[in-house]
Each structure stands twice: as structure tokens, then as C-alpha cells.
PDB file of N, CA and C in Angstrom:
ATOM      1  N   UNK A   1       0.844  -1.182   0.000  1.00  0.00           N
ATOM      2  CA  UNK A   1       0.000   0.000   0.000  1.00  0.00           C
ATOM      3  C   UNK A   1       0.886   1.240   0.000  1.00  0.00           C
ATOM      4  N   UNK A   2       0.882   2.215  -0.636  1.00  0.00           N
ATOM      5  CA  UNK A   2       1.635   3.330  -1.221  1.00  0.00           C
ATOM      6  C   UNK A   2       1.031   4.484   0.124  1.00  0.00           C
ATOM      7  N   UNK A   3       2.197   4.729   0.489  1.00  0.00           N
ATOM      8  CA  UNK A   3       1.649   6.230   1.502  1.00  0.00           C
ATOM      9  C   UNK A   3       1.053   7.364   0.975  1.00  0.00           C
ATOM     10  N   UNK A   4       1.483   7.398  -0.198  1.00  0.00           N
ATOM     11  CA  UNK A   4       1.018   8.818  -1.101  1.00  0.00           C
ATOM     12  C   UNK A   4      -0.343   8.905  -1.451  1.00  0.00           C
ATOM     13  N   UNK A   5      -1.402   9.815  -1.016  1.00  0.00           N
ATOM     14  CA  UNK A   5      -2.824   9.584  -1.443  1.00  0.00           C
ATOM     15  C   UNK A   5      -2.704   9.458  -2.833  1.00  0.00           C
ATOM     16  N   UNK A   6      -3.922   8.684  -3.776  1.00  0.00           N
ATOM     17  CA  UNK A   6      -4.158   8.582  -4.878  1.00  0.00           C
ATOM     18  C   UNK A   6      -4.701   9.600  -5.635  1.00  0.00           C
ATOM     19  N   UNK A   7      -5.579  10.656  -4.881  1.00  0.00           N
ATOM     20  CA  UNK A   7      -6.118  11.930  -5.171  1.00  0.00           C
ATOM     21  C   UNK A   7      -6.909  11.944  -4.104  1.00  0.00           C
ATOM     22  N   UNK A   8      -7.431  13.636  -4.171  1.00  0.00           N
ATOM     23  CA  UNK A   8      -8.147  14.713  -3.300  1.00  0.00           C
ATOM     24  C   UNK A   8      -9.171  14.803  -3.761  1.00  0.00           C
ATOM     25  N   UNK A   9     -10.129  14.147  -2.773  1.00  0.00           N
ATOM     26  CA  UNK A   9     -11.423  14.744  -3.219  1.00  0.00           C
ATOM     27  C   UNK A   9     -12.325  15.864  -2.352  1.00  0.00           C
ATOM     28  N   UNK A  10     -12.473  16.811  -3.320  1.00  0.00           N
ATOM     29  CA  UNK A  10     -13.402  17.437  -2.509  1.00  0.00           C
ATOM     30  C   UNK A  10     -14.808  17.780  -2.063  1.00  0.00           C
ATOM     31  N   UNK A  11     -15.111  17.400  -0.897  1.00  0.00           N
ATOM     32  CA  UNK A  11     -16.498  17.157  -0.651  1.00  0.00           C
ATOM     33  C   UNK A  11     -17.338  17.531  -1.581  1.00  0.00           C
ATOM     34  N   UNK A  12     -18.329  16.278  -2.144  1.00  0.00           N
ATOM     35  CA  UNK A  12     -19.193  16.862  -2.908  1.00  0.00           C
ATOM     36  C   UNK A  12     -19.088  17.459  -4.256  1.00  0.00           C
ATOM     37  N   UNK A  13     -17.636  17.372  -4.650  1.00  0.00           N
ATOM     38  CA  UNK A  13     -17.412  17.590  -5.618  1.00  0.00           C
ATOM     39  C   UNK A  13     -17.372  16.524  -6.886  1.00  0.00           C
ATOM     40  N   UNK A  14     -17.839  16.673  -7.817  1.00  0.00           N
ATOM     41  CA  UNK A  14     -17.623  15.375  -8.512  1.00  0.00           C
ATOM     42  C   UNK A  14     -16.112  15.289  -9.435  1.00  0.00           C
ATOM     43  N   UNK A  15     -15.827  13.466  -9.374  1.00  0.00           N
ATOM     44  CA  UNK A  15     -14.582  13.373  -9.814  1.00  0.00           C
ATOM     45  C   UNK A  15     -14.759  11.837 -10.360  1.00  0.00           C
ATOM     46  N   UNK A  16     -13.738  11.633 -11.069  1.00  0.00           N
ATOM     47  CA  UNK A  16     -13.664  10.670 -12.104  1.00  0.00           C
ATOM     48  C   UNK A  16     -12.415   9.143 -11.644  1.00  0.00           C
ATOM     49  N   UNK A  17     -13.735   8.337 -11.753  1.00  0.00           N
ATOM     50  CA  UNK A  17     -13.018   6.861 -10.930  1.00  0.00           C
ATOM     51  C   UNK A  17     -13.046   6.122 -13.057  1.00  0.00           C
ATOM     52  N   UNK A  18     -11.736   5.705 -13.229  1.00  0.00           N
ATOM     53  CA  UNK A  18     -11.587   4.522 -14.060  1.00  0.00           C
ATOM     54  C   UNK A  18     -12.870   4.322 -15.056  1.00  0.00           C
ATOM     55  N   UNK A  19     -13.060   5.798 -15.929  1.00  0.00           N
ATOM     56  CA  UNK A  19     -13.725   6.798 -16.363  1.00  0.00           C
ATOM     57  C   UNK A  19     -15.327   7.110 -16.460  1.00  0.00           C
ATOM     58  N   UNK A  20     -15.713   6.684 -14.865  1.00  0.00           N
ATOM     59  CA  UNK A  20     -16.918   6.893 -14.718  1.00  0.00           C
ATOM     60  C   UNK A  20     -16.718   8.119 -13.863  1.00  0.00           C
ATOM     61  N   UNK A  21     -17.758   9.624 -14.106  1.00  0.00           N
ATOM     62  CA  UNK A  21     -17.896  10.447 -12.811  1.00  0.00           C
ATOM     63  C   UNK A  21     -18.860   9.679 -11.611  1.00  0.00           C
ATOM     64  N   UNK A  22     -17.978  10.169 -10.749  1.00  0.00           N
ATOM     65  CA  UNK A  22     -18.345   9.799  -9.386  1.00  0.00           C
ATOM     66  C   UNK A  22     -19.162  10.984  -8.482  1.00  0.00           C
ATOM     67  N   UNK A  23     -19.512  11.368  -7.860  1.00  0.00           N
ATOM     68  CA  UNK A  23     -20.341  12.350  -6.730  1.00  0.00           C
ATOM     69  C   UNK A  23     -20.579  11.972  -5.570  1.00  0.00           C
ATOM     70  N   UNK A  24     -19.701  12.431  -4.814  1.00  0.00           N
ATOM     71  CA  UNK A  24     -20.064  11.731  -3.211  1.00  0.00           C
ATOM     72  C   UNK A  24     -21.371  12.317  -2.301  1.00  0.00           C
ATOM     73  N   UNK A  25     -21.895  11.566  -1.312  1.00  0.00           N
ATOM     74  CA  UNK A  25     -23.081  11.853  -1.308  1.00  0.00           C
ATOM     75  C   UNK A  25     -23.096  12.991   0.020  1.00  0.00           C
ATOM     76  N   UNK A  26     -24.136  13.982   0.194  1.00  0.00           N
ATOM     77  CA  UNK A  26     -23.707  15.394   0.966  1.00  0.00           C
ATOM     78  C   UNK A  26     -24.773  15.181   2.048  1.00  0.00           C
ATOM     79  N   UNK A  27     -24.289  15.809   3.367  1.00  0.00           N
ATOM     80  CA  UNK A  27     -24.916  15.408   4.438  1.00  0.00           C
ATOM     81  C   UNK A  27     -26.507  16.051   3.965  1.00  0.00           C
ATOM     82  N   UNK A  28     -26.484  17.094   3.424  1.00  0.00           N
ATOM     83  CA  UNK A  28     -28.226  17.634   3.064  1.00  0.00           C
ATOM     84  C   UNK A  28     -28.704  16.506   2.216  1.00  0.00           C
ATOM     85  N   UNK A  29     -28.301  15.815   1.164  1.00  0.00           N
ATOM     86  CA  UNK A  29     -28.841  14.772   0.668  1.00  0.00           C
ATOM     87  C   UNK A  29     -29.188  13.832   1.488  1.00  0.00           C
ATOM     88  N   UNK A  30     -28.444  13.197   2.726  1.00  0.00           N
ATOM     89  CA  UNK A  30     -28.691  12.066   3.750  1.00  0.00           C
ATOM     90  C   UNK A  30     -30.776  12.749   4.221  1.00  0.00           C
ATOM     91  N   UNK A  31     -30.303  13.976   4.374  1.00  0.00           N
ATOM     92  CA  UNK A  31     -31.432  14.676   5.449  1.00  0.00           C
ATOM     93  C   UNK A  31     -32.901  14.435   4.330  1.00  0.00           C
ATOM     94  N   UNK A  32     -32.424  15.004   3.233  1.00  0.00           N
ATOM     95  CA  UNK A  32     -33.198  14.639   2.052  1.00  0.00           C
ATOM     96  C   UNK A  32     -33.929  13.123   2.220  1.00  0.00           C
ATOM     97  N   UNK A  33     -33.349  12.244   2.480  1.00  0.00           N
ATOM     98  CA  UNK A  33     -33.448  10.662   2.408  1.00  0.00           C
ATOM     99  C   UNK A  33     -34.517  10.466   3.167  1.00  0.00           C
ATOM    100  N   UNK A  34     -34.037  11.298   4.587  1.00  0.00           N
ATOM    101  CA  UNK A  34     -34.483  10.987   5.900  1.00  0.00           C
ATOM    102  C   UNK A  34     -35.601  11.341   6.031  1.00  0.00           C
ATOM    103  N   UNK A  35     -35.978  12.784   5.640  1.00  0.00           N
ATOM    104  CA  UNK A  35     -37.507  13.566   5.391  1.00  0.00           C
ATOM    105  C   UNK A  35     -38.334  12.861   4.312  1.00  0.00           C
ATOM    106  N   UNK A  36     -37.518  11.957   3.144  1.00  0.00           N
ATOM    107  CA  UNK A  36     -39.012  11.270   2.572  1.00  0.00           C
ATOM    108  C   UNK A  36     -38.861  10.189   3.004  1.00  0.00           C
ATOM    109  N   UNK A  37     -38.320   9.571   3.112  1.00  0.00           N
ATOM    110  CA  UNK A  37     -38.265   8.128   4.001  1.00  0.00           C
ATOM    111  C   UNK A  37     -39.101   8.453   5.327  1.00  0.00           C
ATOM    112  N   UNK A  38     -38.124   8.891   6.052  1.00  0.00           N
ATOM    113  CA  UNK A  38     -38.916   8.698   7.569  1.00  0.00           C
ATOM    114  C   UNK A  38     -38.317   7.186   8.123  1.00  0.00           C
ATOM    115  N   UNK A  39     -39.258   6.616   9.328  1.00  0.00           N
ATOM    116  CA  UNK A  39     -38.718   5.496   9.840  1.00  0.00           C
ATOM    117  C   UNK A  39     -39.347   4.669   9.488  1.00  0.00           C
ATOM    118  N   UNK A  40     -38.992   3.613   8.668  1.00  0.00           N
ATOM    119  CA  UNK A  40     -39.511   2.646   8.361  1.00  0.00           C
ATOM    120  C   UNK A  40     -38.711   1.388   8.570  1.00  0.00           C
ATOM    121  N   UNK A  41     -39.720   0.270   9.149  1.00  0.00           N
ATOM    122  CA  UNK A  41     -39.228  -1.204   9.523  1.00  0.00           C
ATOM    123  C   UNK A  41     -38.614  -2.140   8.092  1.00  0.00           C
ATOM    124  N   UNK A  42     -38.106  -3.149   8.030  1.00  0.00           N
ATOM    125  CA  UNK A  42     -37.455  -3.716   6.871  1.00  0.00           C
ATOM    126  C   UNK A  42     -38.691  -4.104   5.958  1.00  0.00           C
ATOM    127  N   UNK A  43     -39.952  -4.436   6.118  1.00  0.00           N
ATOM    128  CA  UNK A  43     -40.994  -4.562   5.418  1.00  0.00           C
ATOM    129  C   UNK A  43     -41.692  -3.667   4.569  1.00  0.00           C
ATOM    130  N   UNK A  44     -41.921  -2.671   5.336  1.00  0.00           N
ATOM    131  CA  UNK A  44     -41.726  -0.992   4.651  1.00  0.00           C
ATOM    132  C   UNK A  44     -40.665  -0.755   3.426  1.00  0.00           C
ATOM    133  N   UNK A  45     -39.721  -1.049   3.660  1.00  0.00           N
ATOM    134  CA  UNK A  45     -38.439  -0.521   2.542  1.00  0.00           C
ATOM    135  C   UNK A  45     -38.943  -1.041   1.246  1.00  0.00           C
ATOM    136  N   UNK A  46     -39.924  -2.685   1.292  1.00  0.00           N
ATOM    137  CA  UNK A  46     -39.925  -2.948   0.062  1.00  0.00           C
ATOM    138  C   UNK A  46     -40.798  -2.247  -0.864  1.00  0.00           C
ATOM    139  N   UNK A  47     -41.418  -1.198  -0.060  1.00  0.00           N
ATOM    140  CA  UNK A  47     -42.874  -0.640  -0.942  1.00  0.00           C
ATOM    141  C   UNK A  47     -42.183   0.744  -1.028  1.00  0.00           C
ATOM    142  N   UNK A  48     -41.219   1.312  -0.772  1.00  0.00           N
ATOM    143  CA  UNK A  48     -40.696   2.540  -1.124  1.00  0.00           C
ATOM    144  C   UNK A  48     -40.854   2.671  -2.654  1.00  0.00           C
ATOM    145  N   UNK A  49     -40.938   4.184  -3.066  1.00  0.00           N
ATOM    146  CA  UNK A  49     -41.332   4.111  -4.169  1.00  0.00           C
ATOM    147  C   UNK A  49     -39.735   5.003  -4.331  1.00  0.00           C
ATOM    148  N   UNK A  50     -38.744   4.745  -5.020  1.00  0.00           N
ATOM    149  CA  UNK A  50     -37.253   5.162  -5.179  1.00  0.00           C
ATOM    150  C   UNK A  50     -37.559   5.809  -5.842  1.00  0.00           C
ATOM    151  N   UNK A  51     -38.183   5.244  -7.289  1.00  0.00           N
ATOM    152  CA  UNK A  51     -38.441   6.305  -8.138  1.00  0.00           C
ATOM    153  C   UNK A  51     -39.220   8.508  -7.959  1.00  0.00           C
ATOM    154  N   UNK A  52     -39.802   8.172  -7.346  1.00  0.00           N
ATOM    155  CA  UNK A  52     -40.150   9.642  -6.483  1.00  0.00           C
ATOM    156  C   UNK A  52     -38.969  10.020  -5.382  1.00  0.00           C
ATOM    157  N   UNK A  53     -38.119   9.073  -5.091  1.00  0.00           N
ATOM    158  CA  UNK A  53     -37.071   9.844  -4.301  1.00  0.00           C
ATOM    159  C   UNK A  53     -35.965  10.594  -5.235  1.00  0.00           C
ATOM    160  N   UNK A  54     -36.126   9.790  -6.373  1.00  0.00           N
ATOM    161  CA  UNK A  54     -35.576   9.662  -7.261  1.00  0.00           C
ATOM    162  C   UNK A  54     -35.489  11.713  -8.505  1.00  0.00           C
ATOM    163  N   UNK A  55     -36.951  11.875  -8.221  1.00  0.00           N
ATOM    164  CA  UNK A  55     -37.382  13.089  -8.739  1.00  0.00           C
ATOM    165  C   UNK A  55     -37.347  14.093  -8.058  1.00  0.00           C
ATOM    166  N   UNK A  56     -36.754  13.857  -6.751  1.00  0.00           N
ATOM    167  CA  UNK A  56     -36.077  14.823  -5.700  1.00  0.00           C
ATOM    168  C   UNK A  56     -34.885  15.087  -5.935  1.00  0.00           C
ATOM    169  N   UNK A  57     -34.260  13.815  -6.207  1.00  0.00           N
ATOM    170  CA  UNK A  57     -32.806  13.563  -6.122  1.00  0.00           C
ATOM    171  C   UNK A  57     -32.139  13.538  -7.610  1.00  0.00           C
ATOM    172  N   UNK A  58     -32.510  14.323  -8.661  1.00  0.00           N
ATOM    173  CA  UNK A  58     -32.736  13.704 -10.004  1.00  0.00           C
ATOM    174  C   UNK A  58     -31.402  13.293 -10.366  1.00  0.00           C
ATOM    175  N   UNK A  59     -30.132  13.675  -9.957  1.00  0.00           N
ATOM    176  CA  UNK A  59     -28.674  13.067 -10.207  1.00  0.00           C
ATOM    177  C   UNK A  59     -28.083  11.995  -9.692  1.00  0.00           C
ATOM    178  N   UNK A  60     -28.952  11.594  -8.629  1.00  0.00           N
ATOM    179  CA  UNK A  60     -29.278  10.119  -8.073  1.00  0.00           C
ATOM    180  C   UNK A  60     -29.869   9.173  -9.352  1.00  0.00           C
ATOM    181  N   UNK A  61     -29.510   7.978  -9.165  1.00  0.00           N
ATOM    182  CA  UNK A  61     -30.347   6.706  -9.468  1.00  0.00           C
ATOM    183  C   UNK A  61     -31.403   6.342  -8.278  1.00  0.00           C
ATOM    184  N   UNK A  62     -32.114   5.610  -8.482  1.00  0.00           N
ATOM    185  CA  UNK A  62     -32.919   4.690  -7.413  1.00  0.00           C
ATOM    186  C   UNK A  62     -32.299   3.819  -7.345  1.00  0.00           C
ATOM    187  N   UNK A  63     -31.277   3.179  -7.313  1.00  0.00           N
ATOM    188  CA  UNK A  63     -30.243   2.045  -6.604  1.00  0.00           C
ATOM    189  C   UNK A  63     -29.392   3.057  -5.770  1.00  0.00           C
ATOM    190  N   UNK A  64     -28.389   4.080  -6.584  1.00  0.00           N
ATOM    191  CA  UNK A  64     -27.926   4.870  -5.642  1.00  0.00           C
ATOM    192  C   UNK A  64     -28.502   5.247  -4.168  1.00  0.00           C
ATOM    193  N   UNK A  65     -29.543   5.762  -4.164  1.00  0.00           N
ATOM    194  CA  UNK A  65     -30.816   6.405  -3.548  1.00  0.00           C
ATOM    195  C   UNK A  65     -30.990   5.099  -1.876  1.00  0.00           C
ATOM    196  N   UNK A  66     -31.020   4.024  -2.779  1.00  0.00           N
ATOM    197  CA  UNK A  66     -31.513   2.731  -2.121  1.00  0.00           C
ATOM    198  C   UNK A  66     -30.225   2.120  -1.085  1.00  0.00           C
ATOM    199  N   UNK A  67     -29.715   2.200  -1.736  1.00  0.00           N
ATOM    200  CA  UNK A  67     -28.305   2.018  -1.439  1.00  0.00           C
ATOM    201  C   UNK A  67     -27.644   2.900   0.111  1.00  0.00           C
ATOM    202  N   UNK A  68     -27.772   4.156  -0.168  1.00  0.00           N
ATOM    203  CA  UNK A  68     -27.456   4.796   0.752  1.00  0.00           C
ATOM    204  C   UNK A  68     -28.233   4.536   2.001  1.00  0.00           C
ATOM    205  N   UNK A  69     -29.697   4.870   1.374  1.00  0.00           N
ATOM    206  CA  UNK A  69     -30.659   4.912   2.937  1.00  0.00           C
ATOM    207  C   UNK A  69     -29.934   3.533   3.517  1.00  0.00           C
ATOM    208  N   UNK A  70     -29.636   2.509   3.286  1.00  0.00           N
ATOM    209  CA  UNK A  70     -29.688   1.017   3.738  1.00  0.00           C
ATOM    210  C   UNK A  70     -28.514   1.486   5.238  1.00  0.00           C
ATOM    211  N   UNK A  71     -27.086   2.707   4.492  1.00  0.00           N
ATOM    212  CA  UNK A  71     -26.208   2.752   5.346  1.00  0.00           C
ATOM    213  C   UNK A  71     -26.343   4.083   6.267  1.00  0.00           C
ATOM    214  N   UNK A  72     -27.590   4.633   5.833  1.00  0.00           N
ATOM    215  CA  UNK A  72     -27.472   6.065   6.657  1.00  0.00           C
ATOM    216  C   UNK A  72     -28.990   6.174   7.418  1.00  0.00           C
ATOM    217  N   UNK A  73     -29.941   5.298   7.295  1.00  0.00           N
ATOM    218  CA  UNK A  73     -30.845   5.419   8.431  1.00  0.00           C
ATOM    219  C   UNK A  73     -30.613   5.164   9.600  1.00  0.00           C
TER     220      UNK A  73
END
């Protein structure tokens, strides 16, 4: 493992992984998640409709979208 970082990213800024852009995700987006989500039990998650989180979030995917809530509720 090389001591030297590989690159700087800066929050929220978008940057380019092995030539896909990348966008890391911003604590107002988490809050975003949280206000249409809300609390919901694991049975709940399956009837989420991503796609309308999706039209909030329009530079999101609904996997992206899905993805996150799983690690930030």
C-alpha cells in the first residue's frame, strides 16, 4: 500500500473513478433521504417508491438512492 494519497477529493465535488464520474453523497442529501423516508421497519423498505425519491434527487439513481438509505438510516 503506497503512503502517497491517490487523489483529493473534494467534498461533494464530482470526480472521475476509471472513467466513470463519481459524486459523493452530501450530508443535506442524507437529510433529504431521511424527510421522505422517515422510519420505516425492513418490510416498509420494500414498498418505497425510489423512483419519487428519485425526482427529488434527479442526479441520483434509485439504486444509488436505495443504497445509501440502507447505510445512513
Amino acid at each position: 500500500m503506497s503512503s502517497k494519497p491517490t487523489a483529493e477529493i473534494v467534498p461533494n465535488e464530482p470526480y472521475e473513478v476509471n472513467g466513470h464520474v463519481q459524486r459523493p453523497w452530501h450530508y443535506d442529501e442524507d437529510e433529504v433521504l431521511r424527510r421522505l423516508i422517515g422510519v420505516k421497519g425492513e418490510d416498509e423498505l420494500r414498498h418505497i417508491d425510489w423512483q419519487a425519491v428519485v425526482k427529488v434527487l434527479p442526479w441520483r439513481t434509485a439504486q444509488q438512492c436505495r443504497g445509501r438509505w440502507r447505510r445512513v438510516r
